[in-house]
PDB file of N, CA and C in Angstrom:
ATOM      1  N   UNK A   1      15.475  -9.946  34.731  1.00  0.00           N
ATOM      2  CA  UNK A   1      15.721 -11.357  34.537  1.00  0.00           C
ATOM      3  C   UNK A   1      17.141 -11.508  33.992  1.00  0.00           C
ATOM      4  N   UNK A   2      17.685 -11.876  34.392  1.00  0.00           N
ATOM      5  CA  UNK A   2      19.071 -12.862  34.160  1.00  0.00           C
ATOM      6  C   UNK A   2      19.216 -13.397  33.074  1.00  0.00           C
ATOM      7  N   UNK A   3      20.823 -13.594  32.434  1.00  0.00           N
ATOM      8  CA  UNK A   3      20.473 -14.356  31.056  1.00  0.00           C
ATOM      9  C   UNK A   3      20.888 -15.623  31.571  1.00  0.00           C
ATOM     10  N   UNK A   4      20.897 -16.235  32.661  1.00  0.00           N
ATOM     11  CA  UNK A   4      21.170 -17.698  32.926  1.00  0.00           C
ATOM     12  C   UNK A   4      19.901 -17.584  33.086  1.00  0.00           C
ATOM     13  N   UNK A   5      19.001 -16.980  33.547  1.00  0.00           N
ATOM     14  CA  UNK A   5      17.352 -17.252  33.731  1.00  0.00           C
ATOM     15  C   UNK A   5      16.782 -17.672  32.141  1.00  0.00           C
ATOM     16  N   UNK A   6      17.325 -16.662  31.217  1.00  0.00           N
ATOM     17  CA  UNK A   6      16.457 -16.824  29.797  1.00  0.00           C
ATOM     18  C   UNK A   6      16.894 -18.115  28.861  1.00  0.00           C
ATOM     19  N   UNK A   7      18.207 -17.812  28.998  1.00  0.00           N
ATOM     20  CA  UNK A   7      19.096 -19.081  28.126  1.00  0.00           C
ATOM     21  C   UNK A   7      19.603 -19.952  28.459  1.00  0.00           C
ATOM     22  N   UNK A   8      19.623 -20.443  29.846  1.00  0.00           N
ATOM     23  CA  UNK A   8      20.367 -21.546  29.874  1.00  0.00           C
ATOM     24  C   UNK A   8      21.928 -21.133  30.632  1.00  0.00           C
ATOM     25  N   UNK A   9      22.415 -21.874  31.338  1.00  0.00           N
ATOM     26  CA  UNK A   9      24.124 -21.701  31.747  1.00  0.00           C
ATOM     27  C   UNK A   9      25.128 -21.595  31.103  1.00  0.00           C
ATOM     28  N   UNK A  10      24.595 -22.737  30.158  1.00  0.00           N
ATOM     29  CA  UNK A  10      26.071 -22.801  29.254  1.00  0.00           C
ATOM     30  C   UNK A  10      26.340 -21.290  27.995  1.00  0.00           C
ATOM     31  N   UNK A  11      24.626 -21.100  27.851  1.00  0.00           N
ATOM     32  CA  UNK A  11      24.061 -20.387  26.679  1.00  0.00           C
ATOM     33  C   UNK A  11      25.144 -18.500  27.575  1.00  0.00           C
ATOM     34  N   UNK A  12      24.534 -18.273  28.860  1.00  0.00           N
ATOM     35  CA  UNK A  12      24.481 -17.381  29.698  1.00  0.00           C
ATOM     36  C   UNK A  12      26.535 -17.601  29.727  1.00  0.00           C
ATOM     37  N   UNK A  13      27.464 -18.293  29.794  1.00  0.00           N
ATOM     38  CA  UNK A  13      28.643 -18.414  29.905  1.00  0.00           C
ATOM     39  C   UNK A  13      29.396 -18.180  28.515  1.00  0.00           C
ATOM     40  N   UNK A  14      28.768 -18.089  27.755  1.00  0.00           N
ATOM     41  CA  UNK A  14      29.100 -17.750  26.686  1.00  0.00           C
ATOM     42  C   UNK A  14      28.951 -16.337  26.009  1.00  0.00           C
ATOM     43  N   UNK A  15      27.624 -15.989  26.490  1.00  0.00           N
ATOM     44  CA  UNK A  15      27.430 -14.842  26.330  1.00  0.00           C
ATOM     45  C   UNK A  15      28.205 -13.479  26.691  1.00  0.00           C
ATOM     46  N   UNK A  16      28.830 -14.087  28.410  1.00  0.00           N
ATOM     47  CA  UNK A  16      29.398 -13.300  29.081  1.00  0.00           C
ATOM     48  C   UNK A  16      30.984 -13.268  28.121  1.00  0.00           C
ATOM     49  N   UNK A  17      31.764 -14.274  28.083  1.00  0.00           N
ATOM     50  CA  UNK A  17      32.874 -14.399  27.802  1.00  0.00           C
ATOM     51  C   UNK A  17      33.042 -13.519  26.560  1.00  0.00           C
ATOM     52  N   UNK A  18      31.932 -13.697  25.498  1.00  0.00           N
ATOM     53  CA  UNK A  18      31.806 -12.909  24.274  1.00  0.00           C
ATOM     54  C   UNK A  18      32.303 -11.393  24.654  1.00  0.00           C
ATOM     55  N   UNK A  19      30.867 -10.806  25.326  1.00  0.00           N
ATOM     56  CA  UNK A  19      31.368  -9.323  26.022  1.00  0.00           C
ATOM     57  C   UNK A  19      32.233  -9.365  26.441  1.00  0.00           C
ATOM     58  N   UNK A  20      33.284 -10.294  27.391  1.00  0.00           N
ATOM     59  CA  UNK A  20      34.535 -10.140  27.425  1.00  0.00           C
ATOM     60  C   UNK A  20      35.604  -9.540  26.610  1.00  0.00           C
ATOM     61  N   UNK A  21      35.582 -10.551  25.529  1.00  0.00           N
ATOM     62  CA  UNK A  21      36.476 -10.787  24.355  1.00  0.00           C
ATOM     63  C   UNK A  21      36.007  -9.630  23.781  1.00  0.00           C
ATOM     64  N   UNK A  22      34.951  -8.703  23.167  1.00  0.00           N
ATOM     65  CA  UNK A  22      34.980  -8.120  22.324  1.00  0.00           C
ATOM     66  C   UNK A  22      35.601  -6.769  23.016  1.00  0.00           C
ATOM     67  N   UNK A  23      35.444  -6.796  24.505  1.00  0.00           N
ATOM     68  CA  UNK A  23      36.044  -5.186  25.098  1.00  0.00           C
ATOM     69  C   UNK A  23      37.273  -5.470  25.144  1.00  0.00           C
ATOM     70  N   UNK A  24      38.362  -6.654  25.388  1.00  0.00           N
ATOM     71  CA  UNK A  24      39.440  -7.020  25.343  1.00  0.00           C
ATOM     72  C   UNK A  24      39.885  -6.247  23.855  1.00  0.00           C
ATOM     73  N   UNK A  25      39.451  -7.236  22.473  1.00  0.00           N
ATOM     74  CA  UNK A  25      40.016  -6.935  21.519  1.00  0.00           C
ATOM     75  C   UNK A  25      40.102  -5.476  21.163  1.00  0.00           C
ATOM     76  N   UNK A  26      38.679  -4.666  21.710  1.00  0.00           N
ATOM     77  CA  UNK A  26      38.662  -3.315  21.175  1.00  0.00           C
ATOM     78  C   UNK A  26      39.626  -2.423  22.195  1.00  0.00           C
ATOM     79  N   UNK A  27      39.785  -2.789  23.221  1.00  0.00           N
ATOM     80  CA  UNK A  27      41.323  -2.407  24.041  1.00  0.00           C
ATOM     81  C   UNK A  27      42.391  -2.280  23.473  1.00  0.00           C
ATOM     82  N   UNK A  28      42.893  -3.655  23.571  1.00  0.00           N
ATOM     83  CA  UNK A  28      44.137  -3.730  22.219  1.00  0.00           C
ATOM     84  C   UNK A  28      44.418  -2.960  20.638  1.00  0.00           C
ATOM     85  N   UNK A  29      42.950  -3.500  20.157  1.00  0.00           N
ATOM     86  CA  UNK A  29      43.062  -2.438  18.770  1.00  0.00           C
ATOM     87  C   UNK A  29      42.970  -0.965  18.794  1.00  0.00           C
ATOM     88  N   UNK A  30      42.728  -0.085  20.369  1.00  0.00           N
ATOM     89  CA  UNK A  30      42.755   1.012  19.876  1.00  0.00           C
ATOM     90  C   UNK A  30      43.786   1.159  20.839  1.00  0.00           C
ATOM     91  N   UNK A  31      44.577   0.591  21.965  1.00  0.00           N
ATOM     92  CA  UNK A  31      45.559   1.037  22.699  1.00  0.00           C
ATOM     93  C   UNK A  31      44.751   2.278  23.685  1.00  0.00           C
ATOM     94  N   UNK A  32      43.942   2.256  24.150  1.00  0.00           N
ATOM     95  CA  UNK A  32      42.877   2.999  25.015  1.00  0.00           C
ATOM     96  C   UNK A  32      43.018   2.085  26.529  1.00  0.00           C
ATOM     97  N   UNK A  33      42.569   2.847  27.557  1.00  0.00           N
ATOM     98  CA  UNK A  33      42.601   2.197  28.870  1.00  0.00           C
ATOM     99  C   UNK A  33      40.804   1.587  29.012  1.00  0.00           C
ATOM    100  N   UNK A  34      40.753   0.930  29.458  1.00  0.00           N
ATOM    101  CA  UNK A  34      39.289   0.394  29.602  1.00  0.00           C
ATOM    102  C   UNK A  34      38.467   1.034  30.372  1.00  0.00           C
ATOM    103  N   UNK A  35      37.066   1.404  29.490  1.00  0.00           N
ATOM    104  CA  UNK A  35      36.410   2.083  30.814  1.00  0.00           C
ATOM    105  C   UNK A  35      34.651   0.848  30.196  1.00  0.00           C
ATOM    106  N   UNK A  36      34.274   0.960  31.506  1.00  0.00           N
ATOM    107  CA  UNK A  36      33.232  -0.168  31.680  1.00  0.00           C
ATOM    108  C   UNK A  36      31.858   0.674  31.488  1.00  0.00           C
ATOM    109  N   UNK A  37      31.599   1.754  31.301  1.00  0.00           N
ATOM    110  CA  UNK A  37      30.556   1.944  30.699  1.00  0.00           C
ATOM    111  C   UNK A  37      30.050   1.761  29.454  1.00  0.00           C
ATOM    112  N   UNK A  38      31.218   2.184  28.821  1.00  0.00           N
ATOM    113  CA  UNK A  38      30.962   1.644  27.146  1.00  0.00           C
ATOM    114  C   UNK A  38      30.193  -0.015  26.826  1.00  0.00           C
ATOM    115  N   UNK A  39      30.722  -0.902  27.972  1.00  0.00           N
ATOM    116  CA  UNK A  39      29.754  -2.433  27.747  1.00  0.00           C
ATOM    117  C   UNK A  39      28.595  -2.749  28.506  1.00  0.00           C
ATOM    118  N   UNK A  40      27.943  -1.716  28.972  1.00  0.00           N
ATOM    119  CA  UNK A  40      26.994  -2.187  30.007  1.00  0.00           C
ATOM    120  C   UNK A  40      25.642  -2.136  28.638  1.00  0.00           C
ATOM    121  N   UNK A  41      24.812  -2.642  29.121  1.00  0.00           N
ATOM    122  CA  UNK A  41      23.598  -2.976  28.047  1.00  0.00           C
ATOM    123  C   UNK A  41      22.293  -3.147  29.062  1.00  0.00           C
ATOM    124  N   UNK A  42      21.696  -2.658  28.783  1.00  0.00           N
ATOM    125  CA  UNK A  42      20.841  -2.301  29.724  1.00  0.00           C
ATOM    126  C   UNK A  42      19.503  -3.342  29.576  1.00  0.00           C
ATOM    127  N   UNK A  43      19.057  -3.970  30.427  1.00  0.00           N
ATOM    128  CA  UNK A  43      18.306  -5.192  30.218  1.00  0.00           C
ATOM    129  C   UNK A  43      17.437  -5.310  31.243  1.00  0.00           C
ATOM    130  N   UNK A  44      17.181  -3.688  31.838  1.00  0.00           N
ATOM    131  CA  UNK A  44      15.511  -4.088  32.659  1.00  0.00           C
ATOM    132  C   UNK A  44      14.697  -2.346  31.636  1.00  0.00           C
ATOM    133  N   UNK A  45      13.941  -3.104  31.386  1.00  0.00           N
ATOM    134  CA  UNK A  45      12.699  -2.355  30.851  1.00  0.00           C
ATOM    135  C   UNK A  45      12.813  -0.904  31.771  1.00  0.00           C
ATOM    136  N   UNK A  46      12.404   0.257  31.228  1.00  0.00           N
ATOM    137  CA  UNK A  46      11.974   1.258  32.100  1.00  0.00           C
ATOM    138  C   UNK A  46      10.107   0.888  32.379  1.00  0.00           C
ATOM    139  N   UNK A  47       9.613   1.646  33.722  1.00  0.00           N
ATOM    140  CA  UNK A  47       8.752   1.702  34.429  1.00  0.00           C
ATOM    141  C   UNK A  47       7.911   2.420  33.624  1.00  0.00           C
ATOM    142  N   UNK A  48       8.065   3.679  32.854  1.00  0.00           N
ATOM    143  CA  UNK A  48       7.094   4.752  32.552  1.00  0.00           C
ATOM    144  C   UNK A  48       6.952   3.828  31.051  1.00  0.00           C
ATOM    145  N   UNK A  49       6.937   2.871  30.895  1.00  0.00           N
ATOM    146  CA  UNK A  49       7.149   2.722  29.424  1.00  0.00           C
ATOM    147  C   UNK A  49       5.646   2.497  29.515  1.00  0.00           C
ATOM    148  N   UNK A  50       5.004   3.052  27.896  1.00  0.00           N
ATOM    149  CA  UNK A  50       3.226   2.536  27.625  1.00  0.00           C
ATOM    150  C   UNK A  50       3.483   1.911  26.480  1.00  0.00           C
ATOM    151  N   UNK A  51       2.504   0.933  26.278  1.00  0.00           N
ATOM    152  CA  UNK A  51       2.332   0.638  25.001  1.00  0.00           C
ATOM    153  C   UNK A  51       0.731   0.779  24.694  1.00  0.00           C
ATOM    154  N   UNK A  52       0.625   0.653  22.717  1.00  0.00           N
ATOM    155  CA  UNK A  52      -0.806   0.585  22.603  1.00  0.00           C
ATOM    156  C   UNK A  52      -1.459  -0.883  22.925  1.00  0.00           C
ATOM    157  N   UNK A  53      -2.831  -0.686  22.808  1.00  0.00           N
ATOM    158  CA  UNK A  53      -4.011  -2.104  22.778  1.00  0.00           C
ATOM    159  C   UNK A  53      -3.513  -2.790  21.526  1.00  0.00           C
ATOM    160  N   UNK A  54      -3.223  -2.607  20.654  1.00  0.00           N
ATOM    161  CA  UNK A  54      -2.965  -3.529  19.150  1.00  0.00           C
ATOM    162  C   UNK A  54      -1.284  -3.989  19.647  1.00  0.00           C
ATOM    163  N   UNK A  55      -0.388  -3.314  20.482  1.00  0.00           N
ATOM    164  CA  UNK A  55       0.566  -3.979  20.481  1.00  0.00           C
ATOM    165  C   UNK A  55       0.767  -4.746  21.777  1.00  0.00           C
ATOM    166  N   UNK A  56      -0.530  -4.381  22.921  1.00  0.00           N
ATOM    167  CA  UNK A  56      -0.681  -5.665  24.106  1.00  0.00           C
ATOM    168  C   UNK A  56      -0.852  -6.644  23.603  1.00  0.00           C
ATOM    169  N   UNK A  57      -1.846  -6.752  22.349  1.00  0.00           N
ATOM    170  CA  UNK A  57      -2.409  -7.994  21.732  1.00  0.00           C
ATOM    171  C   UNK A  57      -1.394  -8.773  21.195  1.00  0.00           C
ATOM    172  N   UNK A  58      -1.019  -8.189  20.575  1.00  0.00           N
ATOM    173  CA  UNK A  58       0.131  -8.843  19.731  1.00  0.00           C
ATOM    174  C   UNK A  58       1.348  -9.518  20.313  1.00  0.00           C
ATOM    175  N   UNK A  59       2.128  -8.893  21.354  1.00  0.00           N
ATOM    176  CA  UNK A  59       2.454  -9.094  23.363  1.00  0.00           C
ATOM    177  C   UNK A  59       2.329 -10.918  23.158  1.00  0.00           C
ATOM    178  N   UNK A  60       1.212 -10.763  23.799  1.00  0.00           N
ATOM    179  CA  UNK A  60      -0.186 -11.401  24.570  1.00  0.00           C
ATOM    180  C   UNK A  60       0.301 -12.756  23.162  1.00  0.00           C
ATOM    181  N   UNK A  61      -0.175 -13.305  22.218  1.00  0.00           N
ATOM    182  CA  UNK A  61      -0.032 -13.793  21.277  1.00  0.00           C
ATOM    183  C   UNK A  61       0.992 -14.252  21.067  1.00  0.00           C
ATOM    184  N   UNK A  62       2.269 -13.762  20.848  1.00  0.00           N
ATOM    185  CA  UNK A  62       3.389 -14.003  20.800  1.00  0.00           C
ATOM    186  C   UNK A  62       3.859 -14.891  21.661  1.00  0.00           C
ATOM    187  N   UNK A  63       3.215 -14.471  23.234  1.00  0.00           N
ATOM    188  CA  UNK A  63       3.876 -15.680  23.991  1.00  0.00           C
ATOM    189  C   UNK A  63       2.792 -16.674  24.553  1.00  0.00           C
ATOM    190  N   UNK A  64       2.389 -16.968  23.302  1.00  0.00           N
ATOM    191  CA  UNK A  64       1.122 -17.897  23.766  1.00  0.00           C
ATOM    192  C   UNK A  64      -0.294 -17.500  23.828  1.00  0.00           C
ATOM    193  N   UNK A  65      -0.480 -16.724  24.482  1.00  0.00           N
ATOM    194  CA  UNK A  65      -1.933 -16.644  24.753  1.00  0.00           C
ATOM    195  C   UNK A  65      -3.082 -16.511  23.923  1.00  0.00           C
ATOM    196  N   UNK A  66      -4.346 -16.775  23.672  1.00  0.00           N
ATOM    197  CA  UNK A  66      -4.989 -16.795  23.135  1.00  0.00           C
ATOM    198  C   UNK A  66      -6.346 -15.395  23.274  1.00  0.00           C
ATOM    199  N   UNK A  67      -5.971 -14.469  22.152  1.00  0.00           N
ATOM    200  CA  UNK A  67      -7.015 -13.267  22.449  1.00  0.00           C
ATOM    201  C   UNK A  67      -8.171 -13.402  21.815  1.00  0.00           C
ATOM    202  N   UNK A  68      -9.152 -12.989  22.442  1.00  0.00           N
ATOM    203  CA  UNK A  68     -10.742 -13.045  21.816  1.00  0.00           C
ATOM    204  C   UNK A  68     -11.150 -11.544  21.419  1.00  0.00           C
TER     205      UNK A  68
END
């Protein structure tokens, strides 16, 4: 999911520009050439991931739902 999907456009244009600015400034302050791995952030879940039953519930709850 996208962060214009989660937050909003304006929220998602801001966000980006931020990561901009902060690899910009840390460019400049160390006089280093830019390399683009250092800003990537990783924002899809892995596949093998498990969780327990007390923390589906809790999941589940958090975004609403109602457990019996």
């Amino acid at each position: 999911m996208s962060i214009r999907k989660r937050r909003g456009h304006k929220r998602a244009i801001i966000a980006i520009v931020r990561m901009l600015l902060t690899a910009i400034y840390h460019i400049l302050l160390k006089s280093e050439p830019y390399n683009p791995e250092l800003y990537k952030k990783v924002e899809v879940l892995p596949k093998t991931r498990s969780i327990t039953v007390d923390q589906a519930i809790s999941f589940a709850r958090r975004h609403g739902y109602a457990v019996a």
